[in-house]
C-alpha atoms as a PDB file:
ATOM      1  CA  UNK A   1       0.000   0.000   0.000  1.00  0.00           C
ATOM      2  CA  UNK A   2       3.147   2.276   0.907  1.00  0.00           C
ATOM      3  CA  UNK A   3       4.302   1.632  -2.382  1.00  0.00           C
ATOM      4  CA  UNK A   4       1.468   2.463  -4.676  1.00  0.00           C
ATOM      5  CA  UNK A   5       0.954   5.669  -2.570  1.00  0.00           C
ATOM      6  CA  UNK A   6       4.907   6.735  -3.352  1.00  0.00           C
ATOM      7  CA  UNK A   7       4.384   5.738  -6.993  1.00  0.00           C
ATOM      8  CA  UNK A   8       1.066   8.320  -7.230  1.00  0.00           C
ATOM      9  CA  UNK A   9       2.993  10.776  -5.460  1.00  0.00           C
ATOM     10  CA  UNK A  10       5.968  10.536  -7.504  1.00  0.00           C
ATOM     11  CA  UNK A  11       3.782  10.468 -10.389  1.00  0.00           C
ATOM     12  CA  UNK A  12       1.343  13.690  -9.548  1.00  0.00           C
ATOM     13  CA  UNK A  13       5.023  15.859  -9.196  1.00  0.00           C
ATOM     14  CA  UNK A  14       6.506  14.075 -12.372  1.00  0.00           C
ATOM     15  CA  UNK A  15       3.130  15.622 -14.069  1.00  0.00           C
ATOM     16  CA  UNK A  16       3.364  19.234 -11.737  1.00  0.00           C
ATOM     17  CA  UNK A  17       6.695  19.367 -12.965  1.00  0.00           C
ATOM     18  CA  UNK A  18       5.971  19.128 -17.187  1.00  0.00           C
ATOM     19  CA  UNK A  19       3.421  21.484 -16.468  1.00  0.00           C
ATOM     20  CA  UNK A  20       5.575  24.443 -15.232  1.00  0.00           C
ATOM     21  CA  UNK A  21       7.972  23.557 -17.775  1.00  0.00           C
ATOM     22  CA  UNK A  22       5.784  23.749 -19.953  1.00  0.00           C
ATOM     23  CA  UNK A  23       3.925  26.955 -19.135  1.00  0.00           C
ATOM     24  CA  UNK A  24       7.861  28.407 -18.563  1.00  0.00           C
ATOM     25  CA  UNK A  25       8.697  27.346 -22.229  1.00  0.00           C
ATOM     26  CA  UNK A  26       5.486  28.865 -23.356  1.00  0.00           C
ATOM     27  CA  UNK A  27       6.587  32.267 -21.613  1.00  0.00           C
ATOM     28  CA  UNK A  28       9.620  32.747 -23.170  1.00  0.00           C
ATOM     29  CA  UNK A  29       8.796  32.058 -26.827  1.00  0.00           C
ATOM     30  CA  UNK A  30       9.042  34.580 -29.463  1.00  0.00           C
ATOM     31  CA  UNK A  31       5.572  35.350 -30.476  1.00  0.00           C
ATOM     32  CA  UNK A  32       4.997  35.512 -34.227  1.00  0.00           C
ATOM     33  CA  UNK A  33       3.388  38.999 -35.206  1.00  0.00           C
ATOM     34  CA  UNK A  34       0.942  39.515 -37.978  1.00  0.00           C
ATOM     35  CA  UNK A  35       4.051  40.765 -40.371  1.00  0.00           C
ATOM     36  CA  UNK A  36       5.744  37.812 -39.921  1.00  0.00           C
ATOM     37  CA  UNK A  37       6.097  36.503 -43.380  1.00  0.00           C
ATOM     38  CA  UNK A  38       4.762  39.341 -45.339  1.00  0.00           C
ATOM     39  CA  UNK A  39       5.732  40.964 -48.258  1.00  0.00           C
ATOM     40  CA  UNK A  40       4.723  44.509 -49.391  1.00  0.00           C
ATOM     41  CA  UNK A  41       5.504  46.690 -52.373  1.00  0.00           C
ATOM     42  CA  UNK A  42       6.190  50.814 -51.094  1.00  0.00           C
ATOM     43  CA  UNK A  43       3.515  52.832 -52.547  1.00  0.00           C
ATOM     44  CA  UNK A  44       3.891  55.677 -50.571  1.00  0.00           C
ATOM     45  CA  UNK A  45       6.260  57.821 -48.927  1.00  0.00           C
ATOM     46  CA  UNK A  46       4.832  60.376 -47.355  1.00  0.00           C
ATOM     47  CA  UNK A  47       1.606  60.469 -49.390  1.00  0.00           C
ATOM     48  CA  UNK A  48       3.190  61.062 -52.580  1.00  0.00           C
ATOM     49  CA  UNK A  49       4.184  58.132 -55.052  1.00  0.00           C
ATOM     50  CA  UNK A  50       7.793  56.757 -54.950  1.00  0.00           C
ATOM     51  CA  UNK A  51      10.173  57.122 -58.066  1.00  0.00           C
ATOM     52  CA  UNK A  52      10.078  53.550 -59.976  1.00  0.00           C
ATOM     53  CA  UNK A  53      13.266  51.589 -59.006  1.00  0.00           C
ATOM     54  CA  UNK A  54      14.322  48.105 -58.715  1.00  0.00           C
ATOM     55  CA  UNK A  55      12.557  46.424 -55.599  1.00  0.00           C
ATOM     56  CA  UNK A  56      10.319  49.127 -53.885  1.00  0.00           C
ATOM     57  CA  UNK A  57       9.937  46.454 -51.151  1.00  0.00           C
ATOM     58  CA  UNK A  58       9.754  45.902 -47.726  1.00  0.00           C
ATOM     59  CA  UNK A  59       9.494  41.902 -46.024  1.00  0.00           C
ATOM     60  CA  UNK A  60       9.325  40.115 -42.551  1.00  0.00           C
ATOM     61  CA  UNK A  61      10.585  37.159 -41.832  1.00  0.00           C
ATOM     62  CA  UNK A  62      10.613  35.326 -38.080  1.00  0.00           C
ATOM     63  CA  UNK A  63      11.662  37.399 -35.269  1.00  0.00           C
ATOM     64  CA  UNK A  64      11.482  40.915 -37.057  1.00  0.00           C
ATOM     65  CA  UNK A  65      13.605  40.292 -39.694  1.00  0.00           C
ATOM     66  CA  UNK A  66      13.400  42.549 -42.578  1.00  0.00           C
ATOM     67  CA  UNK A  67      14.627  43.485 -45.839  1.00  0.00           C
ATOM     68  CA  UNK A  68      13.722  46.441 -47.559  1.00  0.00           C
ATOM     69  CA  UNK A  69      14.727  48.760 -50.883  1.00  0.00           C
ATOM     70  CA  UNK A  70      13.422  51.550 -51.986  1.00  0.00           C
ATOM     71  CA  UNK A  71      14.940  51.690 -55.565  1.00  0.00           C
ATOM     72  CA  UNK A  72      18.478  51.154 -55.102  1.00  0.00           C
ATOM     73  CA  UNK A  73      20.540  49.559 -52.282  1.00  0.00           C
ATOM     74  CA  UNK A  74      19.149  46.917 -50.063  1.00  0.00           C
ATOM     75  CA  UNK A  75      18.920  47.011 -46.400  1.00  0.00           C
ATOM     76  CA  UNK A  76      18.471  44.539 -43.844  1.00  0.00           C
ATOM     77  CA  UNK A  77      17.731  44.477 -40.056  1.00  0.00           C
ATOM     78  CA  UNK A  78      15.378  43.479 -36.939  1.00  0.00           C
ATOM     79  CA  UNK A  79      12.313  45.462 -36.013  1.00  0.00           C
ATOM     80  CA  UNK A  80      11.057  45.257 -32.712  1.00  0.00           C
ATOM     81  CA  UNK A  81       7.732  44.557 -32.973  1.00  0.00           C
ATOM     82  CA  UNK A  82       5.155  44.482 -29.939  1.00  0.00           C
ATOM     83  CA  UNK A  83       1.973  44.119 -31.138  1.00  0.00           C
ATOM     84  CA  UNK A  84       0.850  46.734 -33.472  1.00  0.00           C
ATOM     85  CA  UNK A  85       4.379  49.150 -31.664  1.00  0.00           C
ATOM     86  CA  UNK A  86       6.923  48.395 -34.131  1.00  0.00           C
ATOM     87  CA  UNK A  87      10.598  50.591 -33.991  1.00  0.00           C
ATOM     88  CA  UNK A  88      13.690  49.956 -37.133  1.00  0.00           C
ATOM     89  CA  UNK A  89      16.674  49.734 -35.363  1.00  0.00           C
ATOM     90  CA  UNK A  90      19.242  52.643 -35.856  1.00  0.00           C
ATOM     91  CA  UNK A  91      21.834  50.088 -37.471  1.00  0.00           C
ATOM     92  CA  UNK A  92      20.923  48.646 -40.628  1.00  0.00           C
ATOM     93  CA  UNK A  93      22.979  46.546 -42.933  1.00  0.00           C
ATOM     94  CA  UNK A  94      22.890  47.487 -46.504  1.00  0.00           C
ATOM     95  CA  UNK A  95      24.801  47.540 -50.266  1.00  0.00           C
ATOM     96  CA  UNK A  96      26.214  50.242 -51.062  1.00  0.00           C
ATOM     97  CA  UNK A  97      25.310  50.828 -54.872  1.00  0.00           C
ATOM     98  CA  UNK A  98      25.548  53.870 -56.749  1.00  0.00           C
ATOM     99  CA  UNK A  99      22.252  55.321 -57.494  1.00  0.00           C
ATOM    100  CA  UNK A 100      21.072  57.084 -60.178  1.00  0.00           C
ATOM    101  CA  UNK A 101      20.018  60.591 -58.792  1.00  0.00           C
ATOM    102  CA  UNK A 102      16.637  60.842 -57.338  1.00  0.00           C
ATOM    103  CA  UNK A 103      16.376  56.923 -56.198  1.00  0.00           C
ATOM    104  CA  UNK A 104      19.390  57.929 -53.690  1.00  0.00           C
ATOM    105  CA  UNK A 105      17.176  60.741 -52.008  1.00  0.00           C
ATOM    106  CA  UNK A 106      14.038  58.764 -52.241  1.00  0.00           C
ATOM    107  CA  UNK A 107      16.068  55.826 -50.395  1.00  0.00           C
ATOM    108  CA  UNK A 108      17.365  58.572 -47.536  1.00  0.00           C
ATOM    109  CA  UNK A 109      13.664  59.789 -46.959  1.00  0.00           C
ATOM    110  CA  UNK A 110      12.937  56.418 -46.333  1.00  0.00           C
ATOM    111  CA  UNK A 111      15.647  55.580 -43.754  1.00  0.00           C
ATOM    112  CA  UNK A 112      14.973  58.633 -42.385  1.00  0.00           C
ATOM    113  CA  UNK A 113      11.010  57.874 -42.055  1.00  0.00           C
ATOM    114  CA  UNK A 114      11.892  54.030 -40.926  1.00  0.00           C
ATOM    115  CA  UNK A 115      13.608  55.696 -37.958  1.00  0.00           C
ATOM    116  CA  UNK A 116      10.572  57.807 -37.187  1.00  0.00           C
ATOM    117  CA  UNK A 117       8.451  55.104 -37.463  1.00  0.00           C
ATOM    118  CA  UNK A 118       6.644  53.771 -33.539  1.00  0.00           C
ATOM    119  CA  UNK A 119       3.688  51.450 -34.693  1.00  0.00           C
ATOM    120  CA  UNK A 120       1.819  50.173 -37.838  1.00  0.00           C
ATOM    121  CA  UNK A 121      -1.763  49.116 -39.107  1.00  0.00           C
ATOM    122  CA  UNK A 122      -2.631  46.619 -41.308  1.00  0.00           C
ATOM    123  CA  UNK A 123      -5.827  47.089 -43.567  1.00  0.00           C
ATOM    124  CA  UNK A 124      -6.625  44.015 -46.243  1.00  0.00           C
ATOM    125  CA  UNK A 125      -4.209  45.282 -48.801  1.00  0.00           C
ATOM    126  CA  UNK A 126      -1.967  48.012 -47.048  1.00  0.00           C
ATOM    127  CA  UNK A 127       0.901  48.255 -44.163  1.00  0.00           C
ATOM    128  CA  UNK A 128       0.524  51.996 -43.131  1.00  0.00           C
ATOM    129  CA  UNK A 129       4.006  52.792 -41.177  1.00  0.00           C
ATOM    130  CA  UNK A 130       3.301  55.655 -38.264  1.00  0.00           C
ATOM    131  CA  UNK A 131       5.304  58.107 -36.225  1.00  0.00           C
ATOM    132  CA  UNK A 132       4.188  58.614 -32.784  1.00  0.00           C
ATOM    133  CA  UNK A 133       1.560  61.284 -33.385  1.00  0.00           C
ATOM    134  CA  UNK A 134      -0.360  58.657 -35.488  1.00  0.00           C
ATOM    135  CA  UNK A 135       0.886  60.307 -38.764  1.00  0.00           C
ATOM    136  CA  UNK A 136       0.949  57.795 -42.102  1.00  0.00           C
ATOM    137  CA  UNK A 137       5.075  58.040 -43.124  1.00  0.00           C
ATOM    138  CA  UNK A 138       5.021  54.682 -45.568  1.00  0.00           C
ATOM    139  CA  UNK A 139       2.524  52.799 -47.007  1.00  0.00           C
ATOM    140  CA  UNK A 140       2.987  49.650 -48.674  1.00  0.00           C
ATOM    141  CA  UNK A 141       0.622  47.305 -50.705  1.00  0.00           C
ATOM    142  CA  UNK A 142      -0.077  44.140 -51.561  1.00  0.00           C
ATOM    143  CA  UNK A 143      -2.405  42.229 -54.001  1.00  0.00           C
ATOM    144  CA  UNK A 144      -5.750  41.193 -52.476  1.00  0.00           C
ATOM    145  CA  UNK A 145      -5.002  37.163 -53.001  1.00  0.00           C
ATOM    146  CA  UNK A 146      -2.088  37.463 -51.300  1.00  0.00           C
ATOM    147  CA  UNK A 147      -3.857  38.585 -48.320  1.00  0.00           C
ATOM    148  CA  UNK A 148      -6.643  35.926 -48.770  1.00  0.00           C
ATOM    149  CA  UNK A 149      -4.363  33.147 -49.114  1.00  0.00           C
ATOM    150  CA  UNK A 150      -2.797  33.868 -45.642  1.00  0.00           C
ATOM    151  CA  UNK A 151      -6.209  34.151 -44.172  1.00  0.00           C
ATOM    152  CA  UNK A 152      -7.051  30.834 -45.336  1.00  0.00           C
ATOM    153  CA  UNK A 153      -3.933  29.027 -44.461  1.00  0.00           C
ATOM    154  CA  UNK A 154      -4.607  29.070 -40.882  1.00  0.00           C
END
C-alpha cells in the first residue's frame, strides 16, 4: 500500500513538474506577429508616389527580420515589434550601390522615415508605417489574393 501511494505521489510531481515547464517554455517564446512573413511593395512615402526603381519592397521574416529597398541599395535588419508598436533599429545593414540621382534621395527619406516610425496598421491590402503622433510616413501594398491566401492558411 506504501508503495502504490509513493508511486502516485511521484507520479502527480513528475506531471506538476511538465506542467511548469511547460507553461515556462510557453513564456519565453518569441511570439509571431501579424508581419511575420509578409511581403509589401512601397507605394507611398509620405503620401506622394515613390520614383520607380528596382525592388520598392519591404518583407518580414521570423523574429522581425526585414529586408527592404526603396529603388536602389538593399537594407536589412530586426524590427522590434510588440503588437501593433513596431521601432527599425538605428543600425541597418545594406549595399552600397551607386544610385542614379533621385532613387538615392528617395532611399534617404525612407531611412529617415523608418527611424521615425513607432507602430503600424494593417488594412486588407496596405501596411501603413506611423510616427508617434499617429501620422501615415510609408505605405505599402499588396495584391488582395495574397492577403486571402494567408487568411485561409490558418
Amino acid at each position: 500500500m506504501q508503495t502504490t501511494r509513493r508511486a502516485f505521489i511521484a507520479a502527480i510531481m513528475i506531471s506538476a513538474s511538465a506542467i511548469v515547464i511547460g507553461v515556462q517554455t510557453r513564456a519565453t517564446e518569441v511570439g509571431h506577429s501579424a508581419l511575420t512573413e509578409t511581403d509589401w511593395t512601397l507605394s507611398q512615402i509620405e503620401g506622394a508616389e515613390p520614383l520607380e526603381g528596382r525592388g520598392l519592397d519591404l518583407s518580414f521574416a521570423e523574429d522581425g527580420q526585414f529586408g527592404t529597398s526603396a529603388g536602389c541599395n538593399r537594407f536589412m535588419g530586426e524590427a522590434e515589434i510588440d503588437g501593433e508598436a513596431i521601432s527599425f533599429p538605428d543600425k541597418i545593414a545594406g549595399t552600397m550601390m551607386a544610385c542614379p540621382e533621385g532613387l538615392a534621395e528617395q532611399e534617404e527619406t525612407v531611412l529617415a522615415l523608418l527611424a521615425r516610425v513607432t507602430s503600424y496598421q494593417i488594412e486588407p491590402t496596405a501596411l501603413i508605417l506611423l510616427d508617434e503622433e499617429g501620422t501615415e510616413l510609408l505605405r505599402y501594398s499588396r495584391d488582395a489574393e495574397e492577403e486571402s491566401l494567408l487568411e485561409t492558411g490558418g
